[in-house]
Protein backbone atom coordinates (compact mmCIF):
# COMPACT_ATOMS: atom_id res chain seq x y z
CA UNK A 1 -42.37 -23.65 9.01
CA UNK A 2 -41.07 -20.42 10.87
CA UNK A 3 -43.48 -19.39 13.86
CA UNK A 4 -45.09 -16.22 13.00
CA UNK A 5 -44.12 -13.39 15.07
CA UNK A 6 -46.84 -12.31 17.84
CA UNK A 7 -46.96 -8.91 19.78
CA UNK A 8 -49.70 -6.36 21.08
CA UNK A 9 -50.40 -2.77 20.67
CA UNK A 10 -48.77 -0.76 22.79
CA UNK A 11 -50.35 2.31 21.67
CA UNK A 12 -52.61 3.82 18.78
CA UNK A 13 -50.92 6.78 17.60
CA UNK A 14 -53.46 8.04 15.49
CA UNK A 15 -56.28 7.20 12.59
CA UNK A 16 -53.65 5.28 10.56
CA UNK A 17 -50.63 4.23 13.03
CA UNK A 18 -50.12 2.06 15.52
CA UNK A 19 -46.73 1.54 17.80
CA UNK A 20 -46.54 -2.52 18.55
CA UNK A 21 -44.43 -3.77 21.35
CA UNK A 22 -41.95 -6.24 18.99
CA UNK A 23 -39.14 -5.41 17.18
CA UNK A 24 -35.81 -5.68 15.49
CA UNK A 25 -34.33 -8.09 18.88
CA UNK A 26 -37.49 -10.65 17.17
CA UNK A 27 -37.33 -10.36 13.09
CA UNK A 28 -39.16 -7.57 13.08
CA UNK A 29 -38.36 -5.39 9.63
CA UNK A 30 -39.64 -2.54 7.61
CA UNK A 31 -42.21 -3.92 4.92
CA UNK A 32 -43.79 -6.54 7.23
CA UNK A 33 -47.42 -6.95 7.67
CA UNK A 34 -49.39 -7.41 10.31
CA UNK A 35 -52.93 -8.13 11.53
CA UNK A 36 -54.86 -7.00 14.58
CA UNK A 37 -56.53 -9.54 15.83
CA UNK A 38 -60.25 -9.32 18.59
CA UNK A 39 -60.23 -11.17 20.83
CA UNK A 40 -60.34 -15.27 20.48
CA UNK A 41 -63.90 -16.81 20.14
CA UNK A 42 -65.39 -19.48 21.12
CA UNK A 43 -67.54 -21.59 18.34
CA UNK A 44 -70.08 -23.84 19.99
CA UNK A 45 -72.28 -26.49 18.99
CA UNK A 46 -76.00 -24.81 18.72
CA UNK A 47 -76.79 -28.48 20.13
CA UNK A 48 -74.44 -29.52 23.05
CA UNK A 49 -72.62 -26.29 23.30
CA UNK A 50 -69.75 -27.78 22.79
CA UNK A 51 -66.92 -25.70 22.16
CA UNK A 52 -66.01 -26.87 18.85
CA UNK A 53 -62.95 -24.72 18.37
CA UNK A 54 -61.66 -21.03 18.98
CA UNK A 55 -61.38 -18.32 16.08
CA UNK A 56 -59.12 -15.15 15.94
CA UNK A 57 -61.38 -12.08 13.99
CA UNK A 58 -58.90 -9.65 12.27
CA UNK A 59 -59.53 -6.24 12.44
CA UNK A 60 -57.37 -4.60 10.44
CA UNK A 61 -54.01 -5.07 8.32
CA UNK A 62 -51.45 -2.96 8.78
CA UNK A 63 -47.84 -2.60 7.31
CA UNK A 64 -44.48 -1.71 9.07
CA UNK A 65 -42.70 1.39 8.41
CA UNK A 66 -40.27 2.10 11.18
CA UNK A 67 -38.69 -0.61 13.52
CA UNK A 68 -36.62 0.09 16.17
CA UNK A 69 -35.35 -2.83 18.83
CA UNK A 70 -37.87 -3.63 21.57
CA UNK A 71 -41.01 -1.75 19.09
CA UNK A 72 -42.03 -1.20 15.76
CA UNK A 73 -44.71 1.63 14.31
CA UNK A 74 -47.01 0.17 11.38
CA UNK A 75 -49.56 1.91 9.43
CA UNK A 76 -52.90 0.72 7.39
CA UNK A 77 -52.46 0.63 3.87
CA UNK A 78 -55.73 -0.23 2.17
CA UNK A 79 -56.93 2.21 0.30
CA UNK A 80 -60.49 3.03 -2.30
CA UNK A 81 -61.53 5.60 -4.18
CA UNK A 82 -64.42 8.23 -3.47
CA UNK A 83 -66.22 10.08 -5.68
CA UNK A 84 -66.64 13.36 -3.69
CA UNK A 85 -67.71 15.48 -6.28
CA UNK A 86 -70.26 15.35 -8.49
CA UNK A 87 -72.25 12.74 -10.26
CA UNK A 88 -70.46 12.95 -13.57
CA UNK A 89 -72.32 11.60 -16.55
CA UNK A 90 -72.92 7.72 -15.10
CA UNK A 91 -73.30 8.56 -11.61
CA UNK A 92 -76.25 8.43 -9.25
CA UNK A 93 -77.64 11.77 -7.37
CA UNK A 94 -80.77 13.20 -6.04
CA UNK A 95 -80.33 16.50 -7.51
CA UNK A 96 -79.87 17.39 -11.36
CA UNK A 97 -77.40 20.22 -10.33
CA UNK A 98 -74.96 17.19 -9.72
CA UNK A 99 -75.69 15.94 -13.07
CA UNK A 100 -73.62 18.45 -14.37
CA UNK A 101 -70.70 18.51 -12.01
CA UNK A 102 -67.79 16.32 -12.92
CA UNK A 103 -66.98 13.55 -10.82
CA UNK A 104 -64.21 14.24 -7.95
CA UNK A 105 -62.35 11.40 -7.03
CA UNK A 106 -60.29 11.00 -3.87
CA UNK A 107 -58.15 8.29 -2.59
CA UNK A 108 -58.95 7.70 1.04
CA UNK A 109 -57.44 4.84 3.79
CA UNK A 110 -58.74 2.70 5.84
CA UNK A 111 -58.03 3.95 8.94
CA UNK A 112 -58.23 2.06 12.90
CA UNK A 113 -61.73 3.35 13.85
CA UNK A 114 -60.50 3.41 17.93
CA UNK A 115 -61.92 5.35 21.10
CA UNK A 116 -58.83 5.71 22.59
CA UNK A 117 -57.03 8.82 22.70
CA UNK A 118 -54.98 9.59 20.06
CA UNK A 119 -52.44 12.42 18.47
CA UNK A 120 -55.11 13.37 16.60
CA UNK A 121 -59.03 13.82 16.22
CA UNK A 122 -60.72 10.28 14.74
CA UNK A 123 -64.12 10.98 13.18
CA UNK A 124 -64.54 7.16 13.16
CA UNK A 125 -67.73 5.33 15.07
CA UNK A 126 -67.06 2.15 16.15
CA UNK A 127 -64.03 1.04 18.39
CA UNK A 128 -61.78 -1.38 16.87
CA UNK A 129 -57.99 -1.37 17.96
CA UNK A 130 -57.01 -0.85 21.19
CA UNK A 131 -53.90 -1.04 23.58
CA UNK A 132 -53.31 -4.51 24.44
CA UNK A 133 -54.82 -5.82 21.04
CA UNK A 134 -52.60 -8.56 19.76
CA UNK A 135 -50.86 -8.63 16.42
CA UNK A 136 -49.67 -11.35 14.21
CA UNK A 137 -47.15 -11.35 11.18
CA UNK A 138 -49.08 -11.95 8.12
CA UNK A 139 -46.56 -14.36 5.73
CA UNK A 140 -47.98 -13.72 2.08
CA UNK A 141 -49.65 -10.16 1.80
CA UNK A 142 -50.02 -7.91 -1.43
CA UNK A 143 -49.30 -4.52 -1.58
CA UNK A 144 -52.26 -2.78 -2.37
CA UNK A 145 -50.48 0.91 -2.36
């Protein structure tokens, strides 16, 4: 089996795009998925408190779109659709007004939910990717575009 290639972020460019520090000099190519990955943690035995082994947590999946040699920039790709509009004829709503109003649906993506400075304004809450974060090549992914 090929070892899976392993980097870090180098920097969150903004809601959606992230510039890791491997490349083209390590396999690196367009189309390639990755996974951020937290920080390892330890399981323990609720008994002995043993460390019984050591998980990685993903945080996000995210797809390459430009490589260059030393660095490549990937982007999330998951996507769902939002009703934004109104309740249509099936829908749920606390007003009747929306009753009426035809259901507006919107495809939005999931996007890195980080504190860091970016290129642009996040509206996200929590902090999940982060400079330094490590990445790992995902083998087998689907393309959910």
């Amino acid at each position: 089996m090929t070892e899976l290639i392993r980097g870090k972020v180098a920097q969150v460019l903004n809601s959606r795009e992230i510039a890791i520090n491997v490349g083209s000099a390590v396999g690196v190519v367009s189309g390639m998925y990755f996974q951020v990955l937290a920080a390892p943690e330890d399981i323990r035995d609720p008994d002995t408190d043993e460390v019984l082994g050591v998980i990685d947590r993903p945080k996000v999946r995210v797809r390459v779109t430009d490589v260059q040699e030393k660095l490549s920039v990937a982007t999330t790709y998951r996507k769902r659709r939002v009703n934004i509009g109104g309740a249509g004829i099936l829908g749920y709503t606390s007003s009747m007004a929306d009753l009426l109003k035809p259901a507006k649906w919107v495809t939005e993506y999931e996007t890195l939910k980080t504190e860091e400075k970016t290129w642009e304004d996040l509206d996200e809450e929590e902090s999940y990717v982060n400079t330094g974060d490590i990445v790992v090549q995902i083998v087998e992914e689907t393309d959910e575009e």
